[in-house]
PDB file of N, CA and C in Angstrom:
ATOM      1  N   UNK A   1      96.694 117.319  92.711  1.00  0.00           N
ATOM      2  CA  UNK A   1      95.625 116.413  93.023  1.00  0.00           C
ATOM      3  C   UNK A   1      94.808 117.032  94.158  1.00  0.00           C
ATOM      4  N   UNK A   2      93.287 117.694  93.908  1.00  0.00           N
ATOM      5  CA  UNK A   2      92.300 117.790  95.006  1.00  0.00           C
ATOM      6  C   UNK A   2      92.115 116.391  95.891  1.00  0.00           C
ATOM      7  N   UNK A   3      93.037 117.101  97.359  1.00  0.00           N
ATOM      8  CA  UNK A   3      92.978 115.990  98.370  1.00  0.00           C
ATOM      9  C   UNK A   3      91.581 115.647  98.703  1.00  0.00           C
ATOM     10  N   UNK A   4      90.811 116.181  98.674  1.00  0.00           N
ATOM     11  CA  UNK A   4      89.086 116.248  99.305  1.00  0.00           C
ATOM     12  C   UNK A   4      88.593 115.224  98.208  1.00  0.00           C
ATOM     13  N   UNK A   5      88.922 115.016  97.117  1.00  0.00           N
ATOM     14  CA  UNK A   5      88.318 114.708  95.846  1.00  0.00           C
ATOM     15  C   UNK A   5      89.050 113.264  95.859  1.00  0.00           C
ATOM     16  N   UNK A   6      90.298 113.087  95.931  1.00  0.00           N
ATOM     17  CA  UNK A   6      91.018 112.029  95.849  1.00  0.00           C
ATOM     18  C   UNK A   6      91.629 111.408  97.178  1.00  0.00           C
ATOM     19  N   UNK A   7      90.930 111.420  98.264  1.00  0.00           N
ATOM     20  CA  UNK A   7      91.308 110.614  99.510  1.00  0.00           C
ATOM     21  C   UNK A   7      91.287 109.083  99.759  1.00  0.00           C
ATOM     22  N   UNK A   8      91.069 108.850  98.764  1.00  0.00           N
ATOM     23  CA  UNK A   8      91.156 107.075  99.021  1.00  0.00           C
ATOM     24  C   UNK A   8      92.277 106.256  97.783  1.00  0.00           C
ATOM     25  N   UNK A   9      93.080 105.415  97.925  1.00  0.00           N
ATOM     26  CA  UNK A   9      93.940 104.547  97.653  1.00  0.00           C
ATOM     27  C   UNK A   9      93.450 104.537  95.971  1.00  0.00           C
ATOM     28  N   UNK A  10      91.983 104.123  96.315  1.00  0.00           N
ATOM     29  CA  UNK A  10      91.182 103.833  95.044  1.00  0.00           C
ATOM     30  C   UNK A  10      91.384 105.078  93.800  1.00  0.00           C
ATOM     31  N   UNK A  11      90.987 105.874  94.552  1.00  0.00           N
ATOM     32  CA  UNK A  11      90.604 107.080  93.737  1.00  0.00           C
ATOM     33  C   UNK A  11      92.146 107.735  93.252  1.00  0.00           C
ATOM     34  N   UNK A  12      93.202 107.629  94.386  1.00  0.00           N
ATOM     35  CA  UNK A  12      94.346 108.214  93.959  1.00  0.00           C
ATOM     36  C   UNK A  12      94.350 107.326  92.689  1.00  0.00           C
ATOM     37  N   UNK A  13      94.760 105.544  92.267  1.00  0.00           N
ATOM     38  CA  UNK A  13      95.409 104.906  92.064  1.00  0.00           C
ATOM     39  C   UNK A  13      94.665 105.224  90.411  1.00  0.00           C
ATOM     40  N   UNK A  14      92.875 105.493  90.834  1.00  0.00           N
ATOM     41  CA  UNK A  14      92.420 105.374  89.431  1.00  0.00           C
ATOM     42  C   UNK A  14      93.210 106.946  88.717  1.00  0.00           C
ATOM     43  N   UNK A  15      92.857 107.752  89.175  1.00  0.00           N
ATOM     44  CA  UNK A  15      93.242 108.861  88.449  1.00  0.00           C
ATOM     45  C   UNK A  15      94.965 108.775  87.575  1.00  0.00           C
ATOM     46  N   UNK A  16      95.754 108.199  88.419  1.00  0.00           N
ATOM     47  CA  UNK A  16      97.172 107.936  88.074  1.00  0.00           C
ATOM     48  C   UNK A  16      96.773 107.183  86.571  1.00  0.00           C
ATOM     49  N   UNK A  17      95.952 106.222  86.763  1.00  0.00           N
ATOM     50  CA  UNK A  17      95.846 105.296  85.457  1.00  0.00           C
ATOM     51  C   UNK A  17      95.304 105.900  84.470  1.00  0.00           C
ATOM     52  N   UNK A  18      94.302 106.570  84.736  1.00  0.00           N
ATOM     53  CA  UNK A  18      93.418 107.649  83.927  1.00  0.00           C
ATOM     54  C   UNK A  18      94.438 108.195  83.125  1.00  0.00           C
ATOM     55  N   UNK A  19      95.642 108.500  83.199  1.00  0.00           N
ATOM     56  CA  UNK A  19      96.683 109.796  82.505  1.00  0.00           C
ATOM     57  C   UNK A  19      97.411 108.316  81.602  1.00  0.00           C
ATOM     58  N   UNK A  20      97.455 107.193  82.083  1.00  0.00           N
ATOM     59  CA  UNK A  20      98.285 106.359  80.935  1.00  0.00           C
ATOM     60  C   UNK A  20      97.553 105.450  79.890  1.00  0.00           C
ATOM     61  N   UNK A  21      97.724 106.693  79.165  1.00  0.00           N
ATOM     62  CA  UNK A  21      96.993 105.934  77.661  1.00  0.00           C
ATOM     63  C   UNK A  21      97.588 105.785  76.806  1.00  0.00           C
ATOM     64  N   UNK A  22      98.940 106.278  76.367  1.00  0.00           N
ATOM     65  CA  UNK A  22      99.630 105.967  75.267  1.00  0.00           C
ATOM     66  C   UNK A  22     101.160 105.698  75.947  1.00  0.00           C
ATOM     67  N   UNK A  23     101.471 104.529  75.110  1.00  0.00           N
ATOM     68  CA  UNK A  23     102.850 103.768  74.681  1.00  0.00           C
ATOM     69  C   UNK A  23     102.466 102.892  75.804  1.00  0.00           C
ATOM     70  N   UNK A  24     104.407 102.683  76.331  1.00  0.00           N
ATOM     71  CA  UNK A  24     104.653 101.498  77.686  1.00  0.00           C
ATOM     72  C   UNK A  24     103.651 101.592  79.005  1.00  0.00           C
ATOM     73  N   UNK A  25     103.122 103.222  79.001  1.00  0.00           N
ATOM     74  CA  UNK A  25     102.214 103.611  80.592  1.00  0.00           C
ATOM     75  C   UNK A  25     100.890 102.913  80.382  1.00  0.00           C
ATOM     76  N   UNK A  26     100.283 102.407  79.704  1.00  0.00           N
ATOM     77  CA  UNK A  26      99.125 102.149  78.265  1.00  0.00           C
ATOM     78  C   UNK A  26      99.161 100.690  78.888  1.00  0.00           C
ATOM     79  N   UNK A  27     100.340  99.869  78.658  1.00  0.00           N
ATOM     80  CA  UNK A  27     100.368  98.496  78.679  1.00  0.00           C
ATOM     81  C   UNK A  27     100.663  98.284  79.944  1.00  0.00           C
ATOM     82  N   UNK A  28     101.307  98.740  80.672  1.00  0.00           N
ATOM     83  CA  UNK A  28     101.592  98.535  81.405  1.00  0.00           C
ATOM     84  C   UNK A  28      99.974  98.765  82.964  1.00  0.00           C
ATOM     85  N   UNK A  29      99.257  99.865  82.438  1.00  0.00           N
ATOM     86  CA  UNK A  29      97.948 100.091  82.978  1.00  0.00           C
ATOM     87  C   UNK A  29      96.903  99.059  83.127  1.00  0.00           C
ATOM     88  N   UNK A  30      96.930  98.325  81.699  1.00  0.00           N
ATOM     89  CA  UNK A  30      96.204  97.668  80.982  1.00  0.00           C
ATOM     90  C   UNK A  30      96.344  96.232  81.980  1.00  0.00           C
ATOM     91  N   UNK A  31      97.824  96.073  82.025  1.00  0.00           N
ATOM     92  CA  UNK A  31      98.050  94.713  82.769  1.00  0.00           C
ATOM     93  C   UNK A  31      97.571  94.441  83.981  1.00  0.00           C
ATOM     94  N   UNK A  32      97.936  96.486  84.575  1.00  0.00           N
ATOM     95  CA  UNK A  32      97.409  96.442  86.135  1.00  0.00           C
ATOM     96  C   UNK A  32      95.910  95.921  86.486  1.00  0.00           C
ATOM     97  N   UNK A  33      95.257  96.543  85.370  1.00  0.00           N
ATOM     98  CA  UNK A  33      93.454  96.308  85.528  1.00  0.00           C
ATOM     99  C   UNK A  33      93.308  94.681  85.193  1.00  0.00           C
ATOM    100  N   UNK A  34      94.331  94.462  84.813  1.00  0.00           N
ATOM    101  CA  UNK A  34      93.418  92.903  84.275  1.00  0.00           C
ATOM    102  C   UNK A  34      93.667  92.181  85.557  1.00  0.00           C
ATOM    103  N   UNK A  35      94.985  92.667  86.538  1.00  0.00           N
ATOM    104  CA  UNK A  35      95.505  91.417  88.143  1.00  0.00           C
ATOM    105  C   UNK A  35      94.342  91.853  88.722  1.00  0.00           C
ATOM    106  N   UNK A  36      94.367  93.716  88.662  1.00  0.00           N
ATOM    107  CA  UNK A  36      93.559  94.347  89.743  1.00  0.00           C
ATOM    108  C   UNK A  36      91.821  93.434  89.381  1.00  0.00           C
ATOM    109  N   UNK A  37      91.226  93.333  88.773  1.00  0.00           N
ATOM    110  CA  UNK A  37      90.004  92.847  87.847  1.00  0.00           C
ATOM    111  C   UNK A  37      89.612  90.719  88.104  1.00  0.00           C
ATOM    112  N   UNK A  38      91.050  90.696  88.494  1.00  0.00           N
ATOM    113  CA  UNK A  38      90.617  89.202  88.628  1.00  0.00           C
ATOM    114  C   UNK A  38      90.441  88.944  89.990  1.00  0.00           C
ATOM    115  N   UNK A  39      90.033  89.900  90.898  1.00  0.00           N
ATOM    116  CA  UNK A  39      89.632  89.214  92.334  1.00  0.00           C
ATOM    117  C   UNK A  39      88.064  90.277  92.458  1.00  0.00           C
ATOM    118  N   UNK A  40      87.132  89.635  93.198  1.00  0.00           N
ATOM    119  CA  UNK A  40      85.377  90.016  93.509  1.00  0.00           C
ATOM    120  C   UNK A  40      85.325  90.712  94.749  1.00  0.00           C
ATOM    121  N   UNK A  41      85.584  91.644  95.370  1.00  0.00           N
ATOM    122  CA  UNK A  41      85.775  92.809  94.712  1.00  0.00           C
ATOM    123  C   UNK A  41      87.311  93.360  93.925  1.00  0.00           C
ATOM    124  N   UNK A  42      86.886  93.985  93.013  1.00  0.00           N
ATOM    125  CA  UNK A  42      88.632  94.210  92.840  1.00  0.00           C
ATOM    126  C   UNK A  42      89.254  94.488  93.920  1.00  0.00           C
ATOM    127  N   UNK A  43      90.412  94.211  93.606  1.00  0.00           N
ATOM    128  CA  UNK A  43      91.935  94.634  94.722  1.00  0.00           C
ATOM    129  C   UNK A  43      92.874  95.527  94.384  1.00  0.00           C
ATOM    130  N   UNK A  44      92.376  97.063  94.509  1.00  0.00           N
ATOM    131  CA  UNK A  44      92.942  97.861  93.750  1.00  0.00           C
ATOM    132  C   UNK A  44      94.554  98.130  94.735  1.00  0.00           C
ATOM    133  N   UNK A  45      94.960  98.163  95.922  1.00  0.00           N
ATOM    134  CA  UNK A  45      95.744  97.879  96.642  1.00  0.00           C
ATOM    135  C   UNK A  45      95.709  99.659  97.569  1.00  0.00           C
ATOM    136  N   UNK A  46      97.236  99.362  97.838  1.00  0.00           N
ATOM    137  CA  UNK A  46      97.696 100.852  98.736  1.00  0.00           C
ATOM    138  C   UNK A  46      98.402 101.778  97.532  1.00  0.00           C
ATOM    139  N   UNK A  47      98.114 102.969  97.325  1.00  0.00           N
ATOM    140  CA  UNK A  47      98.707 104.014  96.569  1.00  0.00           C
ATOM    141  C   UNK A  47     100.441 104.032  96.473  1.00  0.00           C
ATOM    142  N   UNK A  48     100.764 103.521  98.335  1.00  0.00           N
ATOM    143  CA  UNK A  48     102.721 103.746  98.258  1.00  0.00           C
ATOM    144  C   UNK A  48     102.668 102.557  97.448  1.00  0.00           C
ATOM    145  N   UNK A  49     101.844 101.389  97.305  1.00  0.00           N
ATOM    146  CA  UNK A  49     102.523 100.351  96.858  1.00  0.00           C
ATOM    147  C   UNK A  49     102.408 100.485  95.039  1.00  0.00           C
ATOM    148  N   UNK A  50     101.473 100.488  95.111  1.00  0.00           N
ATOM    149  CA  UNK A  50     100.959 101.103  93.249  1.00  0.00           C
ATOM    150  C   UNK A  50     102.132 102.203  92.925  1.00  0.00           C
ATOM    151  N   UNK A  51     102.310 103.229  93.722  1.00  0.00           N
ATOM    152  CA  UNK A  51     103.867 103.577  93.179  1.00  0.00           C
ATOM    153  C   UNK A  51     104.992 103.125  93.202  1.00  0.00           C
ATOM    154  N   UNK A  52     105.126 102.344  94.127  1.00  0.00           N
ATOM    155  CA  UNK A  52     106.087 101.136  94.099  1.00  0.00           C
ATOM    156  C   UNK A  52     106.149 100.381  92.820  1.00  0.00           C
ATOM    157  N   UNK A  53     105.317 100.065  92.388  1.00  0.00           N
ATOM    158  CA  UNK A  53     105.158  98.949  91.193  1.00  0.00           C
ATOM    159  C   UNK A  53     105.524 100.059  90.144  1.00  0.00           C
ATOM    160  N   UNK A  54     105.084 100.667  89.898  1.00  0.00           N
ATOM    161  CA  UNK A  54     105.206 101.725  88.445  1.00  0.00           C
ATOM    162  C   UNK A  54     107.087 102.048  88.625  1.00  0.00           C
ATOM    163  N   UNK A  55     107.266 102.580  89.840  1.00  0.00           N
ATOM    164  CA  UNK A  55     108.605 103.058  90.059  1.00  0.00           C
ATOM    165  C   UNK A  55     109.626 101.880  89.366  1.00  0.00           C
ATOM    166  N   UNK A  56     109.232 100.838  89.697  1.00  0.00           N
ATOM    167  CA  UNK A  56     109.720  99.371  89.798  1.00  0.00           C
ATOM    168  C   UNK A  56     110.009  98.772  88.290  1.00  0.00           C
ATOM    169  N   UNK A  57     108.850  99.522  87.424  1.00  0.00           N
ATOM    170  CA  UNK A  57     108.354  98.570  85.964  1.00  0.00           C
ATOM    171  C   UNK A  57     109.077 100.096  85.254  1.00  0.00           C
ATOM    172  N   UNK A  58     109.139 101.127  85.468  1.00  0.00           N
ATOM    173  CA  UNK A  58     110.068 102.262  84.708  1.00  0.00           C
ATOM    174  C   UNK A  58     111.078 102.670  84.755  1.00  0.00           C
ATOM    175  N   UNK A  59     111.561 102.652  86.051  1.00  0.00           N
ATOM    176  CA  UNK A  59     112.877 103.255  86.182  1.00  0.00           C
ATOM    177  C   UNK A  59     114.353 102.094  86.282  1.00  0.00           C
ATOM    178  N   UNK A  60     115.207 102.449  86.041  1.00  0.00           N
ATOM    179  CA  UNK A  60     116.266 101.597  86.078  1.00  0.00           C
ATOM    180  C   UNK A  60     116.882 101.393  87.050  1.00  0.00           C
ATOM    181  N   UNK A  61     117.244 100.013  87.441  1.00  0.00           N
ATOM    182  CA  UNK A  61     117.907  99.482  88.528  1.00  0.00           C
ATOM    183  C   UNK A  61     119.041 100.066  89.225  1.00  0.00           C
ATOM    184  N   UNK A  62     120.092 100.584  87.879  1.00  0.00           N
ATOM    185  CA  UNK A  62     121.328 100.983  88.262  1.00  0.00           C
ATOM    186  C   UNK A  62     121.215 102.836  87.719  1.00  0.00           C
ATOM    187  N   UNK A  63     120.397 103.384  88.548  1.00  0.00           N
ATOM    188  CA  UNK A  63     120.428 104.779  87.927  1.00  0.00           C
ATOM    189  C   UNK A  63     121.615 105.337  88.107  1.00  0.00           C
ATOM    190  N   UNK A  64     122.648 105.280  88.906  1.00  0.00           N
ATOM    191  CA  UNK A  64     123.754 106.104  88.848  1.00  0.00           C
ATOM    192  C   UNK A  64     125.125 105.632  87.948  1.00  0.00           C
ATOM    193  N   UNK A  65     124.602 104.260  87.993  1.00  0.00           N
ATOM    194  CA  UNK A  65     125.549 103.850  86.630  1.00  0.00           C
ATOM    195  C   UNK A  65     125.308 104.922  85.447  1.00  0.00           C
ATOM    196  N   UNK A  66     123.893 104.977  84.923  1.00  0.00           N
ATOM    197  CA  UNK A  66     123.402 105.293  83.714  1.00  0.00           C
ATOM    198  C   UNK A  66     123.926 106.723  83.611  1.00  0.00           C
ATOM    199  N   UNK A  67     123.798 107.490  85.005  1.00  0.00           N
ATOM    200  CA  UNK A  67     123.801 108.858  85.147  1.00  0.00           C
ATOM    201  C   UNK A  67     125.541 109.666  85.036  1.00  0.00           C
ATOM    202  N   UNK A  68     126.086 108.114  85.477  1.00  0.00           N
ATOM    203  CA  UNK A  68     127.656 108.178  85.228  1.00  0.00           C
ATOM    204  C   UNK A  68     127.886 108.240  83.886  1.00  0.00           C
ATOM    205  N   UNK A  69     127.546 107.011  82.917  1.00  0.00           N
ATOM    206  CA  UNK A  69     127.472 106.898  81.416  1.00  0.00           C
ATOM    207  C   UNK A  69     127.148 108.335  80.583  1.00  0.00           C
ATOM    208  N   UNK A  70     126.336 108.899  81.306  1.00  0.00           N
ATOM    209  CA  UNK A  70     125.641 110.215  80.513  1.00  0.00           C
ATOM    210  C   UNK A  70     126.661 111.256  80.594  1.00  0.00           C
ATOM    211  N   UNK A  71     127.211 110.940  81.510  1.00  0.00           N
ATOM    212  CA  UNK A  71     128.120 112.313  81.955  1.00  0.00           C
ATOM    213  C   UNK A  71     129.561 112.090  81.514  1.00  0.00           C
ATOM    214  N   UNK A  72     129.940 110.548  81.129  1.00  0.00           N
ATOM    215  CA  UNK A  72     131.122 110.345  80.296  1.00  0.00           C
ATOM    216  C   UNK A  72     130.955 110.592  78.527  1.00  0.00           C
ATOM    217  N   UNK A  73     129.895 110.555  78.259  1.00  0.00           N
ATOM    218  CA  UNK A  73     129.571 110.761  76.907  1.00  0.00           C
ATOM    219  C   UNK A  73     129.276 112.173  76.965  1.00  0.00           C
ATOM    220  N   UNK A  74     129.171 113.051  77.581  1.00  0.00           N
ATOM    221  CA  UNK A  74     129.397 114.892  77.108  1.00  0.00           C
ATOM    222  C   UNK A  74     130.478 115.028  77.148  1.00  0.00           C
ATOM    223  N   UNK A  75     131.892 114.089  77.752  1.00  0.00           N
ATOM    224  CA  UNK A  75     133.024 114.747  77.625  1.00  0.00           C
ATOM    225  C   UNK A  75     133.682 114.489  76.270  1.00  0.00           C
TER     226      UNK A  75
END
């Protein structure tokens, strides 16, 4: 990411969305623009927090459970 180009919350947060166009990243984008879209001016928020939310809506709660599971099923 050109820091000079992308220095604001805004600009990081749009470009991130820009890349999710297909499947769950898609709908999940889609939902963001419609919260982000219902306040005058939009409320696009803070970038840590927008990764917060994505981190939040993809990844799994119990990753080292899962990572345990993975590693009992190669034996």
């Amino acid at each position: 990411m050109n820091p000079t180009v992308y220095n604001t919350d805004v600009r990081q947060i749009g470009l991130a969305l820009a890349y999710m166009t297909e499947g769950t990243t898609s709908t999940w984008a889609q939902t963001f623009y419609q919260d982000t879209f219902t306040y005058s001016p939009p409320k696009f928020g803070k970038w840590d927090d927008f990764k917060k939310a994505f981190k939040e809506a993809f990844l799994s709660p119990d990753q080292a459970g899962e990572a345990l599971q993975k590693l009992r099923e190669l034996k």
